[in-house]
N, C-alpha and C. Protein backbone atom coordinates (compact mmCIF):
# COMPACT_ATOMS: atom_id res chain seq x y z
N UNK A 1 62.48 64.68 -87.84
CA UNK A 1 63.63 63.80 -87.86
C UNK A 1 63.84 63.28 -86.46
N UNK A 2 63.69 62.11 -86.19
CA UNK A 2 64.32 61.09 -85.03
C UNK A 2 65.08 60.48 -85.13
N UNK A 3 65.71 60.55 -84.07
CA UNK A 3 66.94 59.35 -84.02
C UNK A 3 66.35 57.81 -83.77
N UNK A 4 67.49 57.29 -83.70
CA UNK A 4 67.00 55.90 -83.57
C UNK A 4 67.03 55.37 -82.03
N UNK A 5 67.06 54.77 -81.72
CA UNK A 5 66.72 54.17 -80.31
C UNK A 5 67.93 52.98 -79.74
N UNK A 6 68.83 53.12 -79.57
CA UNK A 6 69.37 51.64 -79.40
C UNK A 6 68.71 50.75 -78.80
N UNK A 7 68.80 49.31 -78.77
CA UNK A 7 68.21 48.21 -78.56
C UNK A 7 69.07 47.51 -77.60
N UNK A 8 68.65 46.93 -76.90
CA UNK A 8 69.00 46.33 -76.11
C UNK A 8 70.44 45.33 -75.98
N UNK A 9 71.32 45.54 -75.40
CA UNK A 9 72.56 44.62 -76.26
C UNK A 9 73.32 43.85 -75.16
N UNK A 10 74.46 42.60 -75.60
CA UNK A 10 74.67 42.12 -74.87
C UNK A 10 75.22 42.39 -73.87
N UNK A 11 75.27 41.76 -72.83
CA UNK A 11 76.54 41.95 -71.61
C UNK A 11 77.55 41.60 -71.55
N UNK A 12 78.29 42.30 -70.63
CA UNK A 12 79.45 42.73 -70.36
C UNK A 12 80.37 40.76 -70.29
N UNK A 13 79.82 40.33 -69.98
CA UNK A 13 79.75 38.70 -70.06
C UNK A 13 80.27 38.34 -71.25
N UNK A 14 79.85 38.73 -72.19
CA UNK A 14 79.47 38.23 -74.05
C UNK A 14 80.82 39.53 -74.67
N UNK A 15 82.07 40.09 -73.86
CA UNK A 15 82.39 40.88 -74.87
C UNK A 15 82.36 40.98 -76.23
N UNK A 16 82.70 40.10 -77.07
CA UNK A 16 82.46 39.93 -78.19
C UNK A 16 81.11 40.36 -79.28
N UNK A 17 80.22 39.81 -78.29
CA UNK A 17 78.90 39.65 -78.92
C UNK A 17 78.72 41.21 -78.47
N UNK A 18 78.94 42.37 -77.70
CA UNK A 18 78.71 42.95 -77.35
C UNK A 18 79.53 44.45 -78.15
N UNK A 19 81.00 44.36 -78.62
CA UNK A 19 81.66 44.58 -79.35
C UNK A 19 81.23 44.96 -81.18
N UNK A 20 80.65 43.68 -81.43
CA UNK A 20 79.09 43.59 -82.81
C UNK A 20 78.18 44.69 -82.62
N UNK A 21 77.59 44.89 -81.20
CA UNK A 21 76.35 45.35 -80.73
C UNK A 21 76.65 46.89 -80.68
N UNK A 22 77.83 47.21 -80.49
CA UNK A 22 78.33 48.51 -80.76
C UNK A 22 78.63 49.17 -82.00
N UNK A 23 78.80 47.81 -83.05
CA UNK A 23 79.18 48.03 -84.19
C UNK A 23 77.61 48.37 -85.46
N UNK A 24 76.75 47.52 -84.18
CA UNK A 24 74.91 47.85 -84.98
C UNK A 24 74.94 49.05 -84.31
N UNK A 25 75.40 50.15 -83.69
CA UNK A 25 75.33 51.36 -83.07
C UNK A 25 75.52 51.83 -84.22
N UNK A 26 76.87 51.86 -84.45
CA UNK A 26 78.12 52.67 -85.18
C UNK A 26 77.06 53.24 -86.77
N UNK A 27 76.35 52.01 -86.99
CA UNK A 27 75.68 51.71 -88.06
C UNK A 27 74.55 53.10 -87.87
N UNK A 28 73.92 52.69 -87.03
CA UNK A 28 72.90 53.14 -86.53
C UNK A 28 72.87 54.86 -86.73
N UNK A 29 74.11 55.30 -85.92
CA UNK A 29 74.61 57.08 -85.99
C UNK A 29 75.18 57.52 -87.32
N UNK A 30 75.39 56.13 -88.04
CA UNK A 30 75.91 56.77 -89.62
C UNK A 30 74.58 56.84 -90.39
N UNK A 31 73.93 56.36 -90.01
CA UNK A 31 72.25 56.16 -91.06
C UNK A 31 72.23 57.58 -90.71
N UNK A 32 71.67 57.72 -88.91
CA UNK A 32 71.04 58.98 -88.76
C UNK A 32 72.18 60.32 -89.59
N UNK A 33 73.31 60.26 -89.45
CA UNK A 33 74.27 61.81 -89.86
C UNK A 33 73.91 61.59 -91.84
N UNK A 34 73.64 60.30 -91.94
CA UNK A 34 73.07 60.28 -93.31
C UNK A 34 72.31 60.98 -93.33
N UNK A 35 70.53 60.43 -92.82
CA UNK A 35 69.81 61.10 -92.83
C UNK A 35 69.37 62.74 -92.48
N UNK A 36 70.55 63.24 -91.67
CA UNK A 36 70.18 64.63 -91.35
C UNK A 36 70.82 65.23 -92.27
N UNK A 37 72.08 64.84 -93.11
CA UNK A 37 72.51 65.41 -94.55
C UNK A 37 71.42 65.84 -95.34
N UNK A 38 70.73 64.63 -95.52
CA UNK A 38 69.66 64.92 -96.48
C UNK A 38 68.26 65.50 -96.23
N UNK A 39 68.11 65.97 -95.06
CA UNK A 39 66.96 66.37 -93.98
C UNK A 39 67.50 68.06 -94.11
N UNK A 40 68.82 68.37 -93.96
CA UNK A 40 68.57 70.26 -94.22
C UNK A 40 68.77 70.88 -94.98
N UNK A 41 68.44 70.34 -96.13
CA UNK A 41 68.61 71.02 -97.61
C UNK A 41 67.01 71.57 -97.10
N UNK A 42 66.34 71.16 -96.89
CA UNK A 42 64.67 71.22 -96.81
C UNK A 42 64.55 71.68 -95.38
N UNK A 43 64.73 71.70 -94.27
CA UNK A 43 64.37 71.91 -93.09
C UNK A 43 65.55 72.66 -92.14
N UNK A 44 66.86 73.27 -92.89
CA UNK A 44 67.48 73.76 -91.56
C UNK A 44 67.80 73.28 -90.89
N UNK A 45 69.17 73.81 -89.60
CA UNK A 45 68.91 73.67 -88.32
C UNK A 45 67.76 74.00 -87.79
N UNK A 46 66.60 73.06 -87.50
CA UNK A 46 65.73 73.07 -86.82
C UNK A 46 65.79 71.88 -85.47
N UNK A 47 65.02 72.14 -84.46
CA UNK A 47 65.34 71.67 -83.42
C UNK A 47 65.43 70.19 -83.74
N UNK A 48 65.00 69.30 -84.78
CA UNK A 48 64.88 67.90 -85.10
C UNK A 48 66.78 68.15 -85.76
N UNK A 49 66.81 68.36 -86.24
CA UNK A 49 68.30 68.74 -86.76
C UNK A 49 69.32 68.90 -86.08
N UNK A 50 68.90 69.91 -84.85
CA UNK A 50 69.73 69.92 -83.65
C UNK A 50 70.06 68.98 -82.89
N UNK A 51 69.03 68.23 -82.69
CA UNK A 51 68.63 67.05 -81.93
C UNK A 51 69.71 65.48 -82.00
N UNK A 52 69.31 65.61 -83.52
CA UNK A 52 70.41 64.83 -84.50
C UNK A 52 71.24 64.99 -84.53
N UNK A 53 72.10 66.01 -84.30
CA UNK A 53 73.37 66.77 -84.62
C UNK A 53 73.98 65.79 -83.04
N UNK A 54 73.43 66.51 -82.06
CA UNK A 54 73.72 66.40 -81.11
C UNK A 54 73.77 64.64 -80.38
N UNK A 55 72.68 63.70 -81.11
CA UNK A 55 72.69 62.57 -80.97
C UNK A 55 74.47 61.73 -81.17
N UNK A 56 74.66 61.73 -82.30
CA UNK A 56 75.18 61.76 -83.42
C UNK A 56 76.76 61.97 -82.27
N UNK A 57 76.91 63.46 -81.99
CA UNK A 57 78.44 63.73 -81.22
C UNK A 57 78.15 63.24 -80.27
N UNK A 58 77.19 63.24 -79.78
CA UNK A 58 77.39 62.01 -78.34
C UNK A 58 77.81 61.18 -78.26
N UNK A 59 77.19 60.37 -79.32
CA UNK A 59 77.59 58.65 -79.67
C UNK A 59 79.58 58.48 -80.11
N UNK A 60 79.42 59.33 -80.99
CA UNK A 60 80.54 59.57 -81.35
C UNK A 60 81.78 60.44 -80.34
N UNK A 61 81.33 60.96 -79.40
CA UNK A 61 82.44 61.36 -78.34
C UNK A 61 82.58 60.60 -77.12
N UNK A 62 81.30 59.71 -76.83
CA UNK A 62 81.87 58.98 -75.43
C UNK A 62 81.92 57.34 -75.99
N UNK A 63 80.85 56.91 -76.58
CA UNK A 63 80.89 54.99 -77.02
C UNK A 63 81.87 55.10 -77.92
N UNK A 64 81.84 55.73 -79.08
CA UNK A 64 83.14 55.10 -79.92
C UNK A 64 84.67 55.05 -79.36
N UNK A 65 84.88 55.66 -78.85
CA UNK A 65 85.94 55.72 -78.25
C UNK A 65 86.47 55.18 -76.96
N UNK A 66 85.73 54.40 -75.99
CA UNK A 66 85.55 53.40 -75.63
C UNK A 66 85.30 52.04 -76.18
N UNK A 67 84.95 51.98 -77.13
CA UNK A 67 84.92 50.76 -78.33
C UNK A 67 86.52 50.99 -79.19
N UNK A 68 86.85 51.44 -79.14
CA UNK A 68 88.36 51.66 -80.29
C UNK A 68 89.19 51.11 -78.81
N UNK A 69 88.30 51.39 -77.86
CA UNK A 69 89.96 50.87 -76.41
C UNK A 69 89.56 49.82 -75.90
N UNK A 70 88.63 49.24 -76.38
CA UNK A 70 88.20 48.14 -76.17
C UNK A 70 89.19 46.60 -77.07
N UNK A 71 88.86 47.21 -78.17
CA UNK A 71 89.99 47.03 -79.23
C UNK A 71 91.51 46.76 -78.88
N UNK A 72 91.76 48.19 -78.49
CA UNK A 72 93.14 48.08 -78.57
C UNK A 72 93.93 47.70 -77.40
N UNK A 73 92.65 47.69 -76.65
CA UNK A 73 93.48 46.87 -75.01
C UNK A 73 93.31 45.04 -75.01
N UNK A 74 92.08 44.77 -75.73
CA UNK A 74 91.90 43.54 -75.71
C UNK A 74 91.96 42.53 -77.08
N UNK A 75 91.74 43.04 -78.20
CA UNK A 75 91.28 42.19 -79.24
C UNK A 75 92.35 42.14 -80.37
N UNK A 76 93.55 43.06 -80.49
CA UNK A 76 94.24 43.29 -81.05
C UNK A 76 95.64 42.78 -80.66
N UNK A 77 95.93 43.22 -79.06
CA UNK A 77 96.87 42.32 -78.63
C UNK A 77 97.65 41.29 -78.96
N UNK A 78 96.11 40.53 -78.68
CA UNK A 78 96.72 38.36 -78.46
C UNK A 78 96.90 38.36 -80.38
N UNK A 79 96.39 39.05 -81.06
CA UNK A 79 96.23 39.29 -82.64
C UNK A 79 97.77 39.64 -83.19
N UNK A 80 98.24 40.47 -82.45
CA UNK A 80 99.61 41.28 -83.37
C UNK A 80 100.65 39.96 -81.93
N UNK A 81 100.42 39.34 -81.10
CA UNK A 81 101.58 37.81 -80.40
C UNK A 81 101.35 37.12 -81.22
N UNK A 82 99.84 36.57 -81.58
CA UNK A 82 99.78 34.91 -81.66
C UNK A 82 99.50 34.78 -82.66
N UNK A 83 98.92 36.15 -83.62
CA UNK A 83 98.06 35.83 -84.55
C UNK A 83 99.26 35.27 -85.83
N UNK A 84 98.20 35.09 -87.37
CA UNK A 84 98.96 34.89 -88.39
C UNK A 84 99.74 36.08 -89.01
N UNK A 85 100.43 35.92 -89.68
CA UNK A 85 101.28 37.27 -90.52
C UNK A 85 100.17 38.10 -91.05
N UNK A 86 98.85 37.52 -91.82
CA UNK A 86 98.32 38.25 -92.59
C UNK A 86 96.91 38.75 -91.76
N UNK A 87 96.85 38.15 -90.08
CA UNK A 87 95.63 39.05 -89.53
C UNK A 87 96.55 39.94 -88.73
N UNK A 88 97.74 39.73 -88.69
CA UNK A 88 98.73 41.06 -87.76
C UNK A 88 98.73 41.93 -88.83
N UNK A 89 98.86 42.07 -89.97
CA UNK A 89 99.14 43.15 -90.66
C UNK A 89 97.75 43.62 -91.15
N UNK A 90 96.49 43.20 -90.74
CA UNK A 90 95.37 43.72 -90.44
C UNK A 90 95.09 44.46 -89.66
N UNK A 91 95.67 44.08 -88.76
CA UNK A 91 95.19 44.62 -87.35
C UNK A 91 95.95 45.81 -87.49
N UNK A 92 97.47 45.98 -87.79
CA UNK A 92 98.19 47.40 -87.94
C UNK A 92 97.42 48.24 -89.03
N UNK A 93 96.38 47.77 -89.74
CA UNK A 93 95.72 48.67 -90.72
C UNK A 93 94.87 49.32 -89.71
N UNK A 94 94.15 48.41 -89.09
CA UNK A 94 92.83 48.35 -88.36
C UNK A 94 93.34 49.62 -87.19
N UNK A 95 94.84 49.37 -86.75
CA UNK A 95 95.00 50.54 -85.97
C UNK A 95 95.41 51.67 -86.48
N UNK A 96 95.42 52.12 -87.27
CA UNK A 96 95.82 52.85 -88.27
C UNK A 96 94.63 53.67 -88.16
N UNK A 97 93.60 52.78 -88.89
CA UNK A 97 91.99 53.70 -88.95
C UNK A 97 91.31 54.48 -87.24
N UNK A 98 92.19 53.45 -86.86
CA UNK A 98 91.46 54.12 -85.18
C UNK A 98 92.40 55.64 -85.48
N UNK A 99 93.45 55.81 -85.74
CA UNK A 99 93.94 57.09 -85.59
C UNK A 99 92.84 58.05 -86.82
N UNK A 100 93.11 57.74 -87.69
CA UNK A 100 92.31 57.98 -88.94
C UNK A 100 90.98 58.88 -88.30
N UNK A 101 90.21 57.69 -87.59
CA UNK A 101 89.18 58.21 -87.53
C UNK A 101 88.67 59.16 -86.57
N UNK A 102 90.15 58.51 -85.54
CA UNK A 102 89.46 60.35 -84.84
C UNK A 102 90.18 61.36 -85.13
N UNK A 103 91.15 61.60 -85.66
CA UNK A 103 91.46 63.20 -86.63
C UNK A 103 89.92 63.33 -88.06
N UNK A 104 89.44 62.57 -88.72
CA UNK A 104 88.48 62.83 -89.07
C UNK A 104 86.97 63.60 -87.98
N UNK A 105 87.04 62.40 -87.63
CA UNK A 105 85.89 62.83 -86.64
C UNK A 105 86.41 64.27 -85.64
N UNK A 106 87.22 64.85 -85.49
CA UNK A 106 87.32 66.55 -85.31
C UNK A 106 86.98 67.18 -86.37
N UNK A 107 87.18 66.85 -88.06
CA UNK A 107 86.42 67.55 -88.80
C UNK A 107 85.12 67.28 -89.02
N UNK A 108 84.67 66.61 -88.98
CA UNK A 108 83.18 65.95 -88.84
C UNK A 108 82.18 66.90 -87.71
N UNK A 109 82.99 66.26 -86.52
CA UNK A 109 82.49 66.74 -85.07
C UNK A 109 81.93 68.83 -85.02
N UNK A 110 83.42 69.35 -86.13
CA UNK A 110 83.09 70.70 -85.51
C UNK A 110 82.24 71.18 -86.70
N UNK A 111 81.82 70.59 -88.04
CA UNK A 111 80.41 70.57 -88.61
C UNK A 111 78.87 70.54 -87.87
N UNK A 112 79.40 69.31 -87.23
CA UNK A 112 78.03 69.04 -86.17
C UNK A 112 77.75 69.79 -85.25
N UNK A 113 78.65 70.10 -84.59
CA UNK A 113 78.59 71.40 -84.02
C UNK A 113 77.77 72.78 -83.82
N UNK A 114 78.09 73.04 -85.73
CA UNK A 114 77.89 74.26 -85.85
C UNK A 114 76.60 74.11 -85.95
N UNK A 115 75.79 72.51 -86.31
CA UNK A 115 74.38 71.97 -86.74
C UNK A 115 73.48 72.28 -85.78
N UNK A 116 74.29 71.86 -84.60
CA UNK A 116 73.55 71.76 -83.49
C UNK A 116 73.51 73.38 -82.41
N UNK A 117 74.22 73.98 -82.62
CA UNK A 117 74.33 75.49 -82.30
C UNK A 117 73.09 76.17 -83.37
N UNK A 118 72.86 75.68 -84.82
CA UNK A 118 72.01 76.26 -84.79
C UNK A 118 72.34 77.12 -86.06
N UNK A 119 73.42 77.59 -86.14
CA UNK A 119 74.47 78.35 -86.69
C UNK A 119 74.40 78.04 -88.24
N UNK A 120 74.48 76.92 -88.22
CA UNK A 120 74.45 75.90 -89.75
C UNK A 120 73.60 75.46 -90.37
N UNK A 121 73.06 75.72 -91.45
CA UNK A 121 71.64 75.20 -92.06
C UNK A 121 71.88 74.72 -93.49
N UNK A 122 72.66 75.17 -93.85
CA UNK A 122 73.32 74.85 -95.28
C UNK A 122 74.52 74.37 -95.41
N UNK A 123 75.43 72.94 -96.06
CA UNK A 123 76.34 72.18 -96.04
C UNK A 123 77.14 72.90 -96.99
N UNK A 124 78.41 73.35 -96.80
CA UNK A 124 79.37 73.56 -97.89
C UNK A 124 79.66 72.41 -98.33
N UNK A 125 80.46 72.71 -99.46
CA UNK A 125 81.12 71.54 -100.25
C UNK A 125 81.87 70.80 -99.04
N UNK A 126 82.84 71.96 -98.25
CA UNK A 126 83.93 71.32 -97.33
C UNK A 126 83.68 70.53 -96.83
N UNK A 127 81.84 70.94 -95.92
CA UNK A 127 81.50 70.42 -94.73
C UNK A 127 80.81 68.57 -94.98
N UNK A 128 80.52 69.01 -96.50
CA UNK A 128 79.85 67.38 -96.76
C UNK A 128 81.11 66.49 -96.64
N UNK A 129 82.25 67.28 -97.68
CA UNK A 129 83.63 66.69 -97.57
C UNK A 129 83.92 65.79 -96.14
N UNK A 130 83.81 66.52 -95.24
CA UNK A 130 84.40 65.61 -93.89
C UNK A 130 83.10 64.76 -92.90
N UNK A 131 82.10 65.05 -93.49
CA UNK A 131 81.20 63.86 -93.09
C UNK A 131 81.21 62.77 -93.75
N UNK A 132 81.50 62.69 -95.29
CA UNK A 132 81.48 61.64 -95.81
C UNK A 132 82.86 61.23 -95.50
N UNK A 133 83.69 61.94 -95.30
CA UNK A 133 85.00 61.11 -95.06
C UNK A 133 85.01 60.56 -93.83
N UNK A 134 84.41 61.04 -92.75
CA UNK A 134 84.07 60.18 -91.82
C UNK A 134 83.61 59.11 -91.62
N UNK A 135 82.38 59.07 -92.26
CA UNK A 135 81.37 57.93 -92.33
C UNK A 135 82.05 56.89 -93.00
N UNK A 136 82.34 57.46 -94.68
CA UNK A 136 83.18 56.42 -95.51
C UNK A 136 84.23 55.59 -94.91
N UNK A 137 85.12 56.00 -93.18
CA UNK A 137 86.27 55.18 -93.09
C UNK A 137 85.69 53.43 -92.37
N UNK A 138 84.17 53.42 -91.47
CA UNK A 138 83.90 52.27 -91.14
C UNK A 138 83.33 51.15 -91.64
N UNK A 139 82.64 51.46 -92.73
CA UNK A 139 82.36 50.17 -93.02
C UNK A 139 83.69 49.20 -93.66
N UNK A 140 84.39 49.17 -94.41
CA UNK A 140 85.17 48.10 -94.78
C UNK A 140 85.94 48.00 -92.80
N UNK A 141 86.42 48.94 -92.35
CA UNK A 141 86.86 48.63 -90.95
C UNK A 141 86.09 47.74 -90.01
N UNK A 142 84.87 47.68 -90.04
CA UNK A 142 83.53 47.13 -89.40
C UNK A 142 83.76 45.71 -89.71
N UNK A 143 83.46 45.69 -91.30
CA UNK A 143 83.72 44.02 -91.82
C UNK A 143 84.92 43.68 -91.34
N UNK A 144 86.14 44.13 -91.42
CA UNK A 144 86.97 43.25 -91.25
C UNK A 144 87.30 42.75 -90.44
N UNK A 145 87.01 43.87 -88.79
CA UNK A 145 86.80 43.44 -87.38
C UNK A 145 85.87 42.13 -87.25
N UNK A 146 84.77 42.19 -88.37
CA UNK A 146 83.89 40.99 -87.69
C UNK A 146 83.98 39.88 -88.13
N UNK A 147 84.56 39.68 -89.45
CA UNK A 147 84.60 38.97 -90.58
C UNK A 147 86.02 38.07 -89.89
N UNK A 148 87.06 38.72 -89.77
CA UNK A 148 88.42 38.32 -89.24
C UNK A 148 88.61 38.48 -87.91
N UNK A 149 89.22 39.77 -87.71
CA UNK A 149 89.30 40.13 -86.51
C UNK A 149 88.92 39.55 -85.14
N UNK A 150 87.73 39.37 -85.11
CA UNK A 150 87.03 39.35 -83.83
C UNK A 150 86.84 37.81 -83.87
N UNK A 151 86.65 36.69 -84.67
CA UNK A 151 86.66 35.48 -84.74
C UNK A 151 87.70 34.99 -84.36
N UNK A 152 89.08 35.99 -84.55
CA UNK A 152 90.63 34.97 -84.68
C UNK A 152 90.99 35.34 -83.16
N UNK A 153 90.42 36.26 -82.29
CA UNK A 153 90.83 36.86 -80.86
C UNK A 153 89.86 36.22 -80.39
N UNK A 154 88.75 35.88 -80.52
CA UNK A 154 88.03 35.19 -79.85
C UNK A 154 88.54 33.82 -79.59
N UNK A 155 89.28 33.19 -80.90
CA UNK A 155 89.38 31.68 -80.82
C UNK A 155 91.11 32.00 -79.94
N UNK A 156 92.08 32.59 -79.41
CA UNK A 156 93.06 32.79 -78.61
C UNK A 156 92.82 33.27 -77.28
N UNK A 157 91.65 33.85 -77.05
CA UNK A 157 91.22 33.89 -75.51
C UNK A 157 90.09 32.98 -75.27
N UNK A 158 91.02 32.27 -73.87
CA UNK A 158 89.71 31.03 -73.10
C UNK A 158 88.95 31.86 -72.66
N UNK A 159 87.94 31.50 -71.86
CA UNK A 159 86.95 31.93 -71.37
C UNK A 159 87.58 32.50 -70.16
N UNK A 160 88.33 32.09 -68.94
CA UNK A 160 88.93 33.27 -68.38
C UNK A 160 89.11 34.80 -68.71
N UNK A 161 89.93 34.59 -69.96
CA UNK A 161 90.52 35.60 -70.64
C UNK A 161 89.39 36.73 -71.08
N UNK A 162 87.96 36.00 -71.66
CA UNK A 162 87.04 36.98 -71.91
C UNK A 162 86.22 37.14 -70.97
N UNK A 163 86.09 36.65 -69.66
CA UNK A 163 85.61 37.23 -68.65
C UNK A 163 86.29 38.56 -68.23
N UNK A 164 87.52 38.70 -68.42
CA UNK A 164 88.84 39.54 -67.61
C UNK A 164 88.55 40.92 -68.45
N UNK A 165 88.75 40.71 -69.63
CA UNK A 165 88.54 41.41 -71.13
C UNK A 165 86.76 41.90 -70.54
N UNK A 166 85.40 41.67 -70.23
CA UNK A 166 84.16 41.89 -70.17
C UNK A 166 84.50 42.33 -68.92
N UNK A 167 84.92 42.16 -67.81
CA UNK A 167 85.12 42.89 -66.43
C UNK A 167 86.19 44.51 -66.58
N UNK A 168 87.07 44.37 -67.26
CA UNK A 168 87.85 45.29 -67.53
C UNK A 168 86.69 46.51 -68.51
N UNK A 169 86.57 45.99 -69.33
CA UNK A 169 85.62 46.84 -69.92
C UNK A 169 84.42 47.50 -69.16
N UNK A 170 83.59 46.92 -68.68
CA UNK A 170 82.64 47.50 -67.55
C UNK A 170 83.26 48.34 -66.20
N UNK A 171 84.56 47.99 -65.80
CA UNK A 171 84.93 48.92 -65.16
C UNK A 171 85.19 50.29 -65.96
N UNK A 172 86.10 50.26 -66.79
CA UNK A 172 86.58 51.41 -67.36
C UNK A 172 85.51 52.18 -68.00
N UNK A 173 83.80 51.61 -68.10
CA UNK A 173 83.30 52.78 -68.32
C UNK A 173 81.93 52.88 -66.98
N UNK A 174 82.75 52.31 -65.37
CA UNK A 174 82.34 52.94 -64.44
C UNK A 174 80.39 52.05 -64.26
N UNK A 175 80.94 51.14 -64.79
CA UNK A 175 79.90 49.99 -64.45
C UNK A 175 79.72 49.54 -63.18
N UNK A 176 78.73 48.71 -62.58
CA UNK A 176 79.26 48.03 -61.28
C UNK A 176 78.23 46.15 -62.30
């Protein structure tokens, strides 16, 4: 079992386009926690398992959560001033799931955990319970960020504004 590789993505320049590029991540660590579901019925915590486990809370303890404040410092904002009635009361869903998903993702996380310790080789009912509830909360969240969301904040910030928004972001995760 391997993980996947991220690919190359935009810059700090392109927030937006770059924002997507996190969201082909997001994709990316839900395939793999897919695939290692279905990888230790047959194989254990074995070091490919571990590996995964451990991929997986990485992604999920330092990028996602820098992507949710990415969100909520920049894209949501000018959305819940300027936006319409019916993408503001999106966006209060949309922040909603950011809470959502990281009280999930602590039950998720201390599954993976136990994957990657080694400890865990066999899924309880519980433990599938809070991976799929994890996984299950992004995709409709994903679409609607890209579908709505991210088109209607894009078209309210000039290009100033998403330079400021792409500089802010690269600082806060200690870019130069």
């Amino acid at each position: 079992m391997s993980s996947l590789l991220p690919g190359p993505a935009p810059g700090f320049e392109q927030p937006f386009e770059m924002l997507e590029a996190c969201h082909e991540r997001v994709h990316r660590m839900l395939d793999l926690l897919e695939r290692l579901r279905g990888y230790l019925p047959d194989h254990g915590a074995d070091s490919s398992a571990r590996d995964a486990a451990r991929d997986v809370m990485r992604y999920f303890d330092q990028a996602a959560p820098n992507h949710h404040r990415d969100e909520e410092l920049h894209v949501f904002p000018p959305l819940l001033a300027g936006g319409d009635a019916d993408t503001a009361a999106l966006v209060r869903r949309l922040q909603q799931d950011h809470v959502q998903m990281e009280s999930s993702w602590q039950a998720a996380r201390a599954v993976l955990a136990r994957i990657e310790a080694g400890v865990l080789a066999v899924l309880a009912p519980a433990d599938e319970a809070a991976l799929e509830a994890f996984a299950g909360l992004y995709d409709g969240h994903i679409e609607a960020e890209e579908a709505i969301v991210y088109p209607a904040a894009a078209a309210l910030l000039d290009e100033p504004a998403q330079a400021a928004m792409g500089e802010e972001m690269m600082r806060r995760r200690g870019v130069r």
